[in-house]
C-alpha atoms as a PDB file:
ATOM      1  CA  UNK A   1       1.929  -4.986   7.675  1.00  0.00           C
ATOM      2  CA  UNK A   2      -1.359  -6.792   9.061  1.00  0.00           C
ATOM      3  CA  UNK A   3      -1.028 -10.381   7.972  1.00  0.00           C
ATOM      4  CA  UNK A   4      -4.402 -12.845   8.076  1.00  0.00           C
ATOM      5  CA  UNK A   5      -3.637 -16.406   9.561  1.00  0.00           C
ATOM      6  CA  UNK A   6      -3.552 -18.931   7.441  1.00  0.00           C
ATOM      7  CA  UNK A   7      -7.435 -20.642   7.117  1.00  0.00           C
ATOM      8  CA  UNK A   8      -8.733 -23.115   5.181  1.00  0.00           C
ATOM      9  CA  UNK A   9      -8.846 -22.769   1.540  1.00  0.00           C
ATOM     10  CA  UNK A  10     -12.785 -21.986   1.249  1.00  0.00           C
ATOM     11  CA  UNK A  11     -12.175 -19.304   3.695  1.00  0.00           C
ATOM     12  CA  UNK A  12      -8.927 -18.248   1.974  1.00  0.00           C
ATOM     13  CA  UNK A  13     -10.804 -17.599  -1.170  1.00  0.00           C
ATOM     14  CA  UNK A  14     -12.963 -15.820   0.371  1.00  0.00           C
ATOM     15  CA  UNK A  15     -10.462 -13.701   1.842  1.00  0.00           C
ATOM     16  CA  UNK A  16      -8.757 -12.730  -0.910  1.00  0.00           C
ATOM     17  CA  UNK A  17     -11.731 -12.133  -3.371  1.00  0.00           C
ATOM     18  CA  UNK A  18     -12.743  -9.304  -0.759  1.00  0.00           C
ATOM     19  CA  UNK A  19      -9.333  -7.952   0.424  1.00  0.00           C
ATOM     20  CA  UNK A  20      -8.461  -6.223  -3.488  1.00  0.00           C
ATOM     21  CA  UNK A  21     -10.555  -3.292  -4.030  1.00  0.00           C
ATOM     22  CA  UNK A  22      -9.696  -1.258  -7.296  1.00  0.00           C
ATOM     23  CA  UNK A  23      -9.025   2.239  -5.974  1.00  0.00           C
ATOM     24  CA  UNK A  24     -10.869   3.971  -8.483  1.00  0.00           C
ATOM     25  CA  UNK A  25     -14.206   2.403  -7.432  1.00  0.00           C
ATOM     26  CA  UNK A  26     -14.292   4.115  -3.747  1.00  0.00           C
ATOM     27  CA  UNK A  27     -17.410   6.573  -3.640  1.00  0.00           C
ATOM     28  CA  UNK A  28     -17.082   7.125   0.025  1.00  0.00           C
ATOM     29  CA  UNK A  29     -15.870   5.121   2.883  1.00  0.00           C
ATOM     30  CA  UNK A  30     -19.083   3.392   4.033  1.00  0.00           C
ATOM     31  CA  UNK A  31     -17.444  -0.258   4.766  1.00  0.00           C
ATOM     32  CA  UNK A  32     -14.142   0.524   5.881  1.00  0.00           C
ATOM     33  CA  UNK A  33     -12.534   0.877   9.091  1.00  0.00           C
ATOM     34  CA  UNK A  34      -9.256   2.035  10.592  1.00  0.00           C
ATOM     35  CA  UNK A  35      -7.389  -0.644  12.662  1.00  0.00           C
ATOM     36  CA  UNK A  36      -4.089  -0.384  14.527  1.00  0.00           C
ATOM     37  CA  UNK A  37      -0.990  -2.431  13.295  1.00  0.00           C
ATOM     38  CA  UNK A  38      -1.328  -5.873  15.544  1.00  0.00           C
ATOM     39  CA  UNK A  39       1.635  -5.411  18.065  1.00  0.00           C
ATOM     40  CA  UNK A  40       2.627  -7.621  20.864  1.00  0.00           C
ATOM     41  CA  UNK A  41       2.496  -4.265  23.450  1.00  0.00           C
ATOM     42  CA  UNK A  42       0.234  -2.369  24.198  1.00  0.00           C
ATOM     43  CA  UNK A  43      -0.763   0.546  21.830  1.00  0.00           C
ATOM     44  CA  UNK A  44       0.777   3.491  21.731  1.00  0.00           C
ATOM     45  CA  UNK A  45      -0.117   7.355  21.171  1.00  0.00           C
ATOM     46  CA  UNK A  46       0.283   7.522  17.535  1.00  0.00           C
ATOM     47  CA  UNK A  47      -0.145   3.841  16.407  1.00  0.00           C
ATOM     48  CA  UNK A  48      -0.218   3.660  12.624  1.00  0.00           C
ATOM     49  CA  UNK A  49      -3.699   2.444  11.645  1.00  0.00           C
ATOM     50  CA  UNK A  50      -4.470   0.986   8.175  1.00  0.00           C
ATOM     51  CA  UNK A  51      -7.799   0.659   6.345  1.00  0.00           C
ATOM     52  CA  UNK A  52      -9.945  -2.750   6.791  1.00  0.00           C
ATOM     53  CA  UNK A  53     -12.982  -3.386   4.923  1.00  0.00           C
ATOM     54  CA  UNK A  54     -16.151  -5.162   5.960  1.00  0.00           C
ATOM     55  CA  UNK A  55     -16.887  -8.442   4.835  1.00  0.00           C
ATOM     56  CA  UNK A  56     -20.739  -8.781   3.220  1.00  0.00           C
ATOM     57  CA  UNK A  57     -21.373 -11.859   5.971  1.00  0.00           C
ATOM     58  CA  UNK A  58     -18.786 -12.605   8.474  1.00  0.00           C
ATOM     59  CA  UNK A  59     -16.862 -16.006   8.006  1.00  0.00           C
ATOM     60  CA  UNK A  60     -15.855 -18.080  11.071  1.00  0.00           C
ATOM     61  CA  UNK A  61     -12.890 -20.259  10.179  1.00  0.00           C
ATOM     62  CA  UNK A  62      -9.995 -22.209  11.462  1.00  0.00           C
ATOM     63  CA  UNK A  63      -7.236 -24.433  11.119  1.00  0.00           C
ATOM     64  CA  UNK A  64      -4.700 -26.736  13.124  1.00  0.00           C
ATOM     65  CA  UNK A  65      -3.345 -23.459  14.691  1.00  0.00           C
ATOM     66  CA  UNK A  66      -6.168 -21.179  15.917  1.00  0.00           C
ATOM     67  CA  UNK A  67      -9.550 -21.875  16.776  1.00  0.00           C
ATOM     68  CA  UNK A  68     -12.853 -20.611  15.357  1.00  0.00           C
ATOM     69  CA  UNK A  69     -12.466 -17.356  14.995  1.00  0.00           C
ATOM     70  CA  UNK A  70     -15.165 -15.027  13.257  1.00  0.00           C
ATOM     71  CA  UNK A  71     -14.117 -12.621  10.489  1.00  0.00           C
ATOM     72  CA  UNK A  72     -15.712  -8.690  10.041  1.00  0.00           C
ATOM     73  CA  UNK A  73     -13.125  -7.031   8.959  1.00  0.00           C
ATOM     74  CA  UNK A  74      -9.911  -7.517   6.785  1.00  0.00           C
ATOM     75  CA  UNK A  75      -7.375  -5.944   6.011  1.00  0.00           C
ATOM     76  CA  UNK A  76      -7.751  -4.315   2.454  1.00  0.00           C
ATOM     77  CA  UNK A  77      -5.440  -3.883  -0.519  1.00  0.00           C
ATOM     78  CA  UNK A  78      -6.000  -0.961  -2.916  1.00  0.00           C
ATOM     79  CA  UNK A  79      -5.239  -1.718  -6.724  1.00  0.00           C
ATOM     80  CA  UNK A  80      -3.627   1.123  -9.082  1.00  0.00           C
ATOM     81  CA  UNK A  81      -2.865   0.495 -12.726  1.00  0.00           C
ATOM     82  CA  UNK A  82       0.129   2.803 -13.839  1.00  0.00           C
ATOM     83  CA  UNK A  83       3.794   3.112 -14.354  1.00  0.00           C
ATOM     84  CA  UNK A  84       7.013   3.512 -12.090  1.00  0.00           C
ATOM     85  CA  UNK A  85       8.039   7.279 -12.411  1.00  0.00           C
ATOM     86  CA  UNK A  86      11.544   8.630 -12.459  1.00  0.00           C
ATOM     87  CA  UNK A  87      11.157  11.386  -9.846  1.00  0.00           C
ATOM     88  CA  UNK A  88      12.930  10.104  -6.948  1.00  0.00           C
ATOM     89  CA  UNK A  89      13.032   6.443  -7.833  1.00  0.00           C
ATOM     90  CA  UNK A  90      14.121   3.994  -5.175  1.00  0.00           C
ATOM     91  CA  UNK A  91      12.741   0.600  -6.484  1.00  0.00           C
ATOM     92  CA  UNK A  92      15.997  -1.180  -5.941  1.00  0.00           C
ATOM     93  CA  UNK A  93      18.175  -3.561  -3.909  1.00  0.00           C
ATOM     94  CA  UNK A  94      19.947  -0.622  -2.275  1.00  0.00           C
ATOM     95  CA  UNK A  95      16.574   1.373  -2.103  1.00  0.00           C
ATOM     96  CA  UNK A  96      16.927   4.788  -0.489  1.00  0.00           C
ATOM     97  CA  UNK A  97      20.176   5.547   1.236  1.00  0.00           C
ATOM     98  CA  UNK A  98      18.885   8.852   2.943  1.00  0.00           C
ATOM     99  CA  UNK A  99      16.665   7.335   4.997  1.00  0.00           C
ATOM    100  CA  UNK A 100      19.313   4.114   6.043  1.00  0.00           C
ATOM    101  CA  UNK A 101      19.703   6.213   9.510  1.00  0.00           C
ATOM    102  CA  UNK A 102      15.444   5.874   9.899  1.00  0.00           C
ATOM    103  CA  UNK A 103      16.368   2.346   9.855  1.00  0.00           C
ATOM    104  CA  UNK A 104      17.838  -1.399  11.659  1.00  0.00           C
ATOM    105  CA  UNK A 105      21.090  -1.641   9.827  1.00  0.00           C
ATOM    106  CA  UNK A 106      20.323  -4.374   7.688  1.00  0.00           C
ATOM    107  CA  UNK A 107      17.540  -2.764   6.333  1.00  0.00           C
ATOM    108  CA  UNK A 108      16.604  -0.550   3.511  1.00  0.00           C
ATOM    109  CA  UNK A 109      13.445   1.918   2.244  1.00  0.00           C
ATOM    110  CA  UNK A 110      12.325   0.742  -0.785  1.00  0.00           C
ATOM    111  CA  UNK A 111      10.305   3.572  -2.830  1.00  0.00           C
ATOM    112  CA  UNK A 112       8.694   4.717  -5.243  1.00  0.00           C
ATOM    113  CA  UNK A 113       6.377   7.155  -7.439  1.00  0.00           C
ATOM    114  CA  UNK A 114       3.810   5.522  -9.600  1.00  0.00           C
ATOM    115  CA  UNK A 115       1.713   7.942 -12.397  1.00  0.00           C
ATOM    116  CA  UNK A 116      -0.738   7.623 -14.979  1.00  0.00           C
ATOM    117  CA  UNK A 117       0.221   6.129 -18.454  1.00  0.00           C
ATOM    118  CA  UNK A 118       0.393   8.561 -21.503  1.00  0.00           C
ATOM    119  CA  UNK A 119      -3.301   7.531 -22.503  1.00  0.00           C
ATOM    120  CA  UNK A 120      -6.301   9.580 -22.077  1.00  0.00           C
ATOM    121  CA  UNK A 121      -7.945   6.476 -20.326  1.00  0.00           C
ATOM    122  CA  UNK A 122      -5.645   6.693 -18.338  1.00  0.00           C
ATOM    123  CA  UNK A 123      -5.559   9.762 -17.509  1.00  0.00           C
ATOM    124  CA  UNK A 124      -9.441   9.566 -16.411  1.00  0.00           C
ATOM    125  CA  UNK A 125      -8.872   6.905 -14.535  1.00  0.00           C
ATOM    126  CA  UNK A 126      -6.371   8.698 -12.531  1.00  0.00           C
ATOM    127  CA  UNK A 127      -8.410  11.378 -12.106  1.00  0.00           C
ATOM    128  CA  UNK A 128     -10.742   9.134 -10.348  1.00  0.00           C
ATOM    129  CA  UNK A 129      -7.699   7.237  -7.979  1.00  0.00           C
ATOM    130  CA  UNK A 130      -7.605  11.616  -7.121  1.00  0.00           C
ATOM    131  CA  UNK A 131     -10.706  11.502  -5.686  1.00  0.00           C
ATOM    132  CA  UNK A 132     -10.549   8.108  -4.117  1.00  0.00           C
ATOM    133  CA  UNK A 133      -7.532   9.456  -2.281  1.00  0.00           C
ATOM    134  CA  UNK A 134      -8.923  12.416  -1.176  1.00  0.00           C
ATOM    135  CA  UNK A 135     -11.888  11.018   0.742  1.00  0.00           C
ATOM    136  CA  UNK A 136      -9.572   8.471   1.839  1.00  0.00           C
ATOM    137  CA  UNK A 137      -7.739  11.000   3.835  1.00  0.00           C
ATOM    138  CA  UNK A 138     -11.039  12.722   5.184  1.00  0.00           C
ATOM    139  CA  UNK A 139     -11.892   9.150   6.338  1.00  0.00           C
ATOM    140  CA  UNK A 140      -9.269   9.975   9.236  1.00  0.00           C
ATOM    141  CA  UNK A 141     -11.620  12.733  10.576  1.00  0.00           C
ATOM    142  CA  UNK A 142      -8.601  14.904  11.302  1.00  0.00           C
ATOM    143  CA  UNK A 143      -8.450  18.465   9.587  1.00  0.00           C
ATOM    144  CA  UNK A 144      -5.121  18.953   9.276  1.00  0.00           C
ATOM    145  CA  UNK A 145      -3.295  15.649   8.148  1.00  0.00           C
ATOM    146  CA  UNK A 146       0.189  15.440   5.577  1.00  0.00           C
ATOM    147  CA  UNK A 147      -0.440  13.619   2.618  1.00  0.00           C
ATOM    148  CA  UNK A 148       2.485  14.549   0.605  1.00  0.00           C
ATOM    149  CA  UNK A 149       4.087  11.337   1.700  1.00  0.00           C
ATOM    150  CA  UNK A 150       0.815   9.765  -0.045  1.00  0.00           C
ATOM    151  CA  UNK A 151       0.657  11.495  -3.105  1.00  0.00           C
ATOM    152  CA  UNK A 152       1.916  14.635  -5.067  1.00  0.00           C
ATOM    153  CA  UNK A 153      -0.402  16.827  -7.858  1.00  0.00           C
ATOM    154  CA  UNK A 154       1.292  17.145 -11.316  1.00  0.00           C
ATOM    155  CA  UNK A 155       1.406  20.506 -11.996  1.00  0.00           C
ATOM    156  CA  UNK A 156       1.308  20.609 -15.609  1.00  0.00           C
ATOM    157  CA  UNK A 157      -1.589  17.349 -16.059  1.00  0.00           C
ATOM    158  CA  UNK A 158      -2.824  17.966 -12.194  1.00  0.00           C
ATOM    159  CA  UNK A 159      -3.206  14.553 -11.997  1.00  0.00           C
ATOM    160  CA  UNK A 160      -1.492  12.571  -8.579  1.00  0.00           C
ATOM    161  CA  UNK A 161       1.608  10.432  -8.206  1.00  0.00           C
ATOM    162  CA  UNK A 162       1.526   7.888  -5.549  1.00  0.00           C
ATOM    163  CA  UNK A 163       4.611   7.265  -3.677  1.00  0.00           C
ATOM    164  CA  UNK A 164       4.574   3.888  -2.290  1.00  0.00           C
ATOM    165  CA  UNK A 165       7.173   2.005   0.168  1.00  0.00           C
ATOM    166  CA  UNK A 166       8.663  -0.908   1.744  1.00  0.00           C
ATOM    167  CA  UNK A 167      11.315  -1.690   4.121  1.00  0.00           C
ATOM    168  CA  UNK A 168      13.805  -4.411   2.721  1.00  0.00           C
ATOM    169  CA  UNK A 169      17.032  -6.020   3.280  1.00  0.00           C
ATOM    170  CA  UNK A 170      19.789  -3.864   2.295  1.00  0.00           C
ATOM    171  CA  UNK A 171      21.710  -4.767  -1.205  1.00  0.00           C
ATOM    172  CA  UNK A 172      20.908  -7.959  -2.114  1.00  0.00           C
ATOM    173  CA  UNK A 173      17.953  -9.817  -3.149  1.00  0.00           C
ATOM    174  CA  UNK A 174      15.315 -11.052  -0.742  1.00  0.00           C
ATOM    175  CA  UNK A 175      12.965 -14.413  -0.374  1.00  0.00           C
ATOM    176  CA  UNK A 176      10.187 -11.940  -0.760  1.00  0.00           C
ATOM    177  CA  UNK A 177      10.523  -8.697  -2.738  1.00  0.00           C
ATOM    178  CA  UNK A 178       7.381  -6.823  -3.374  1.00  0.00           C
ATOM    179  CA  UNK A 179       8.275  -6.715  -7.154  1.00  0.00           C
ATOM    180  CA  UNK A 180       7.188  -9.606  -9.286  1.00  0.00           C
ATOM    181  CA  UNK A 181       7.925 -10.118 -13.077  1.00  0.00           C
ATOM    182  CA  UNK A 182       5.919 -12.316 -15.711  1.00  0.00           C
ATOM    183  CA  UNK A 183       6.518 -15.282 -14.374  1.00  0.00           C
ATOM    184  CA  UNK A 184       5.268 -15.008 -10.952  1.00  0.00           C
ATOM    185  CA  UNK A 185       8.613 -14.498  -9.619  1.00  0.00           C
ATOM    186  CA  UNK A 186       9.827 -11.848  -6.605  1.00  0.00           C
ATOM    187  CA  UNK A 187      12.964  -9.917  -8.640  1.00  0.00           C
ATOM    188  CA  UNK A 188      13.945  -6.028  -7.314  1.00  0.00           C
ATOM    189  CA  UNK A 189      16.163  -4.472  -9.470  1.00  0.00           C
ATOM    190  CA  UNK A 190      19.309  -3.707  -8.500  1.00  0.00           C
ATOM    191  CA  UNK A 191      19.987  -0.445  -9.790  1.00  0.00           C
ATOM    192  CA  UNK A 192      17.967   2.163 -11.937  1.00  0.00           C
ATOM    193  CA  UNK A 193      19.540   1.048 -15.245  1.00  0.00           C
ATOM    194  CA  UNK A 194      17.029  -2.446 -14.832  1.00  0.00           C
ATOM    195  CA  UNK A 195      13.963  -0.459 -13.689  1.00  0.00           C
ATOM    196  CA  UNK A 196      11.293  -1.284 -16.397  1.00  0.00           C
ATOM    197  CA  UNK A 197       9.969   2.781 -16.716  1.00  0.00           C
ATOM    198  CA  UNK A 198       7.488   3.243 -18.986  1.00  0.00           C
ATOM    199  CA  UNK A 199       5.301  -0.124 -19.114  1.00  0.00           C
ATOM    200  CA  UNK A 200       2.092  -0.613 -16.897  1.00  0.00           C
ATOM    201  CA  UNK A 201       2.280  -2.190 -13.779  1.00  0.00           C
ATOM    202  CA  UNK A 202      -0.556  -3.370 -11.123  1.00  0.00           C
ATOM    203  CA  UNK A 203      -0.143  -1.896  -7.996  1.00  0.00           C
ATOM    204  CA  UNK A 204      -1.479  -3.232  -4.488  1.00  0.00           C
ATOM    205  CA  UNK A 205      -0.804  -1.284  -1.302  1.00  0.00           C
ATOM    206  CA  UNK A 206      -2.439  -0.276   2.114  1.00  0.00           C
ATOM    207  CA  UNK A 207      -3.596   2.796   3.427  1.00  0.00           C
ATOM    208  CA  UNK A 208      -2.223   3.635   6.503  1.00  0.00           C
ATOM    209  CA  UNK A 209      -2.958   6.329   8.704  1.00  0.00           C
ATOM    210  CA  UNK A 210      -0.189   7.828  11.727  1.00  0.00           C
ATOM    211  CA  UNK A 211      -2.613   9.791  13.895  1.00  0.00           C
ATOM    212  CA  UNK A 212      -1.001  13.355  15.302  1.00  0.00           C
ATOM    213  CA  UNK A 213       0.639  13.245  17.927  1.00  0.00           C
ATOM    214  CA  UNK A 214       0.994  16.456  20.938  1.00  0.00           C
ATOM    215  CA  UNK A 215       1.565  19.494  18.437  1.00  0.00           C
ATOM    216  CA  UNK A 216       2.481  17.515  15.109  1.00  0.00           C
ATOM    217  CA  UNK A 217       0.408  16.658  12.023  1.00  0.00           C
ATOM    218  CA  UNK A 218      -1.533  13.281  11.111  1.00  0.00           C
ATOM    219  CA  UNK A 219       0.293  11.441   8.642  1.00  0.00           C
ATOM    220  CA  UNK A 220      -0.774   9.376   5.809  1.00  0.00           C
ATOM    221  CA  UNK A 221       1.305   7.171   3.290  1.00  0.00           C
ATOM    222  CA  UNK A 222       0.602   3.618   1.069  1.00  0.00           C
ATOM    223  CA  UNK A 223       2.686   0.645   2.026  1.00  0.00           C
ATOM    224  CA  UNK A 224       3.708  -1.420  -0.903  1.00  0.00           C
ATOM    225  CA  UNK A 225       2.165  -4.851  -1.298  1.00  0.00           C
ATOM    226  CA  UNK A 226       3.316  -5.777  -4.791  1.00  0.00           C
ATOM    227  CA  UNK A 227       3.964  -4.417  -8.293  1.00  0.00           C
ATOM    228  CA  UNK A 228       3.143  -6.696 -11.249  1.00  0.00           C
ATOM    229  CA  UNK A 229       3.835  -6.032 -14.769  1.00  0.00           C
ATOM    230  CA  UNK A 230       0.351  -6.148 -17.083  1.00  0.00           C
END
């Protein structure tokens, strides 16, 4: 996950007025970029990239640990309003035990689908976060990339549900869980009985991007920032 340093608080406002960008107000892909995750080697074939956007003017900021350093780009967070589904929900403390193996041992995949409400406004709006999606994924300029780990069609209200995901500890709770509750404070369930289905949530996640490799597909998939209830 690309993390900003920590500027001054002028600069930090800016920051975070520009990194949220509602997904359902993406016409086409003008100010955004693809960057590779910031790694201490050197990159690699197949480097996931995420999507950064443009700043309008580019800040130069600093603090007691880095110098001036002048901002383009940031990393962006795409905003979904929706609820958690129950196909294949993962949203806990445990998360996803078939993937443990894909994994450190003291961590866990954390996952989930998140769909439209059972409002017509809804519904539009969704059919909009479609579209965003879709020229999303032609951003990567590759033909032939997998986006079922993105999103799946609804085949009776052909509408999409995003899967999103985060690696956490395994089984217990965490500092910082990507689920928040009224209050402002990180809780993950612990099992499915204390997942709140069927209320709205705000959504923030990144776009990322795996680029194919030698005789595989291009991959893309949203990594989980937060879910807030609304």
């Amino acid at each position: 996950m690309s993390e900003l340093p920590h500027y001054d608080q002028a600069t930090n406002k800016c920051i975070s007025t520009s990194r949220i960008i509602p997904l359902d107000s993406i016409t086409d892909c003008s100010d955004l970029k693809f960057y590779a995750y910031p790694t201490a080697g050197p990159k690699k074939e197949g480097t996931p990239l995420q999507l950064w956007r443009k700043l309008e003017a580019p800040l130069t900021a600093q603090n007691d640990h880095h110098g001036p350093t002048t901002l383009q780009y940031i990393p962006v967070l795409f905003e979904i309003i929706g609820q958690i589904s129950r196909r294949d929900c993962f949203l806990t403390t445990s998360g996803n035990r078939e993937f443990f193996h894909l994994m450190p041992d003291d961590r866990a995949l954390v996952s989930c689908y998140i769909e439209a409400r059972p409002t017509n406004k809804s519904h539009i709006q969704w059919g909009r976060y479609h579209r965003a999606l879709m020229k999303m994924v032609e951003f990567t300029g590759h033909p032939n990339v997998n986006r079922k780990g993105l999103f799946l069609v609804d085949a009776e209200t052909l509408l999409p549900r995003i899967e999103v995901f985060r690696s956490s500890p395994l089984g217990r709770e965490v500092e910082k869980t990507p689920m928040l509750d009224l209050n402002g404070n990180h809780s993950l369930p612990r099992s499915l009985n204390e997942v709140p289905f069927d209320r709205p949530f705000r959504i923030l996640f990144m776009f990322c991007y795996s680029p194919p490799r030698a005789g595989e597909e291009g991959l893309v998939y949203a990594e989980l920032e937060e879910i807030v209830p609304v």
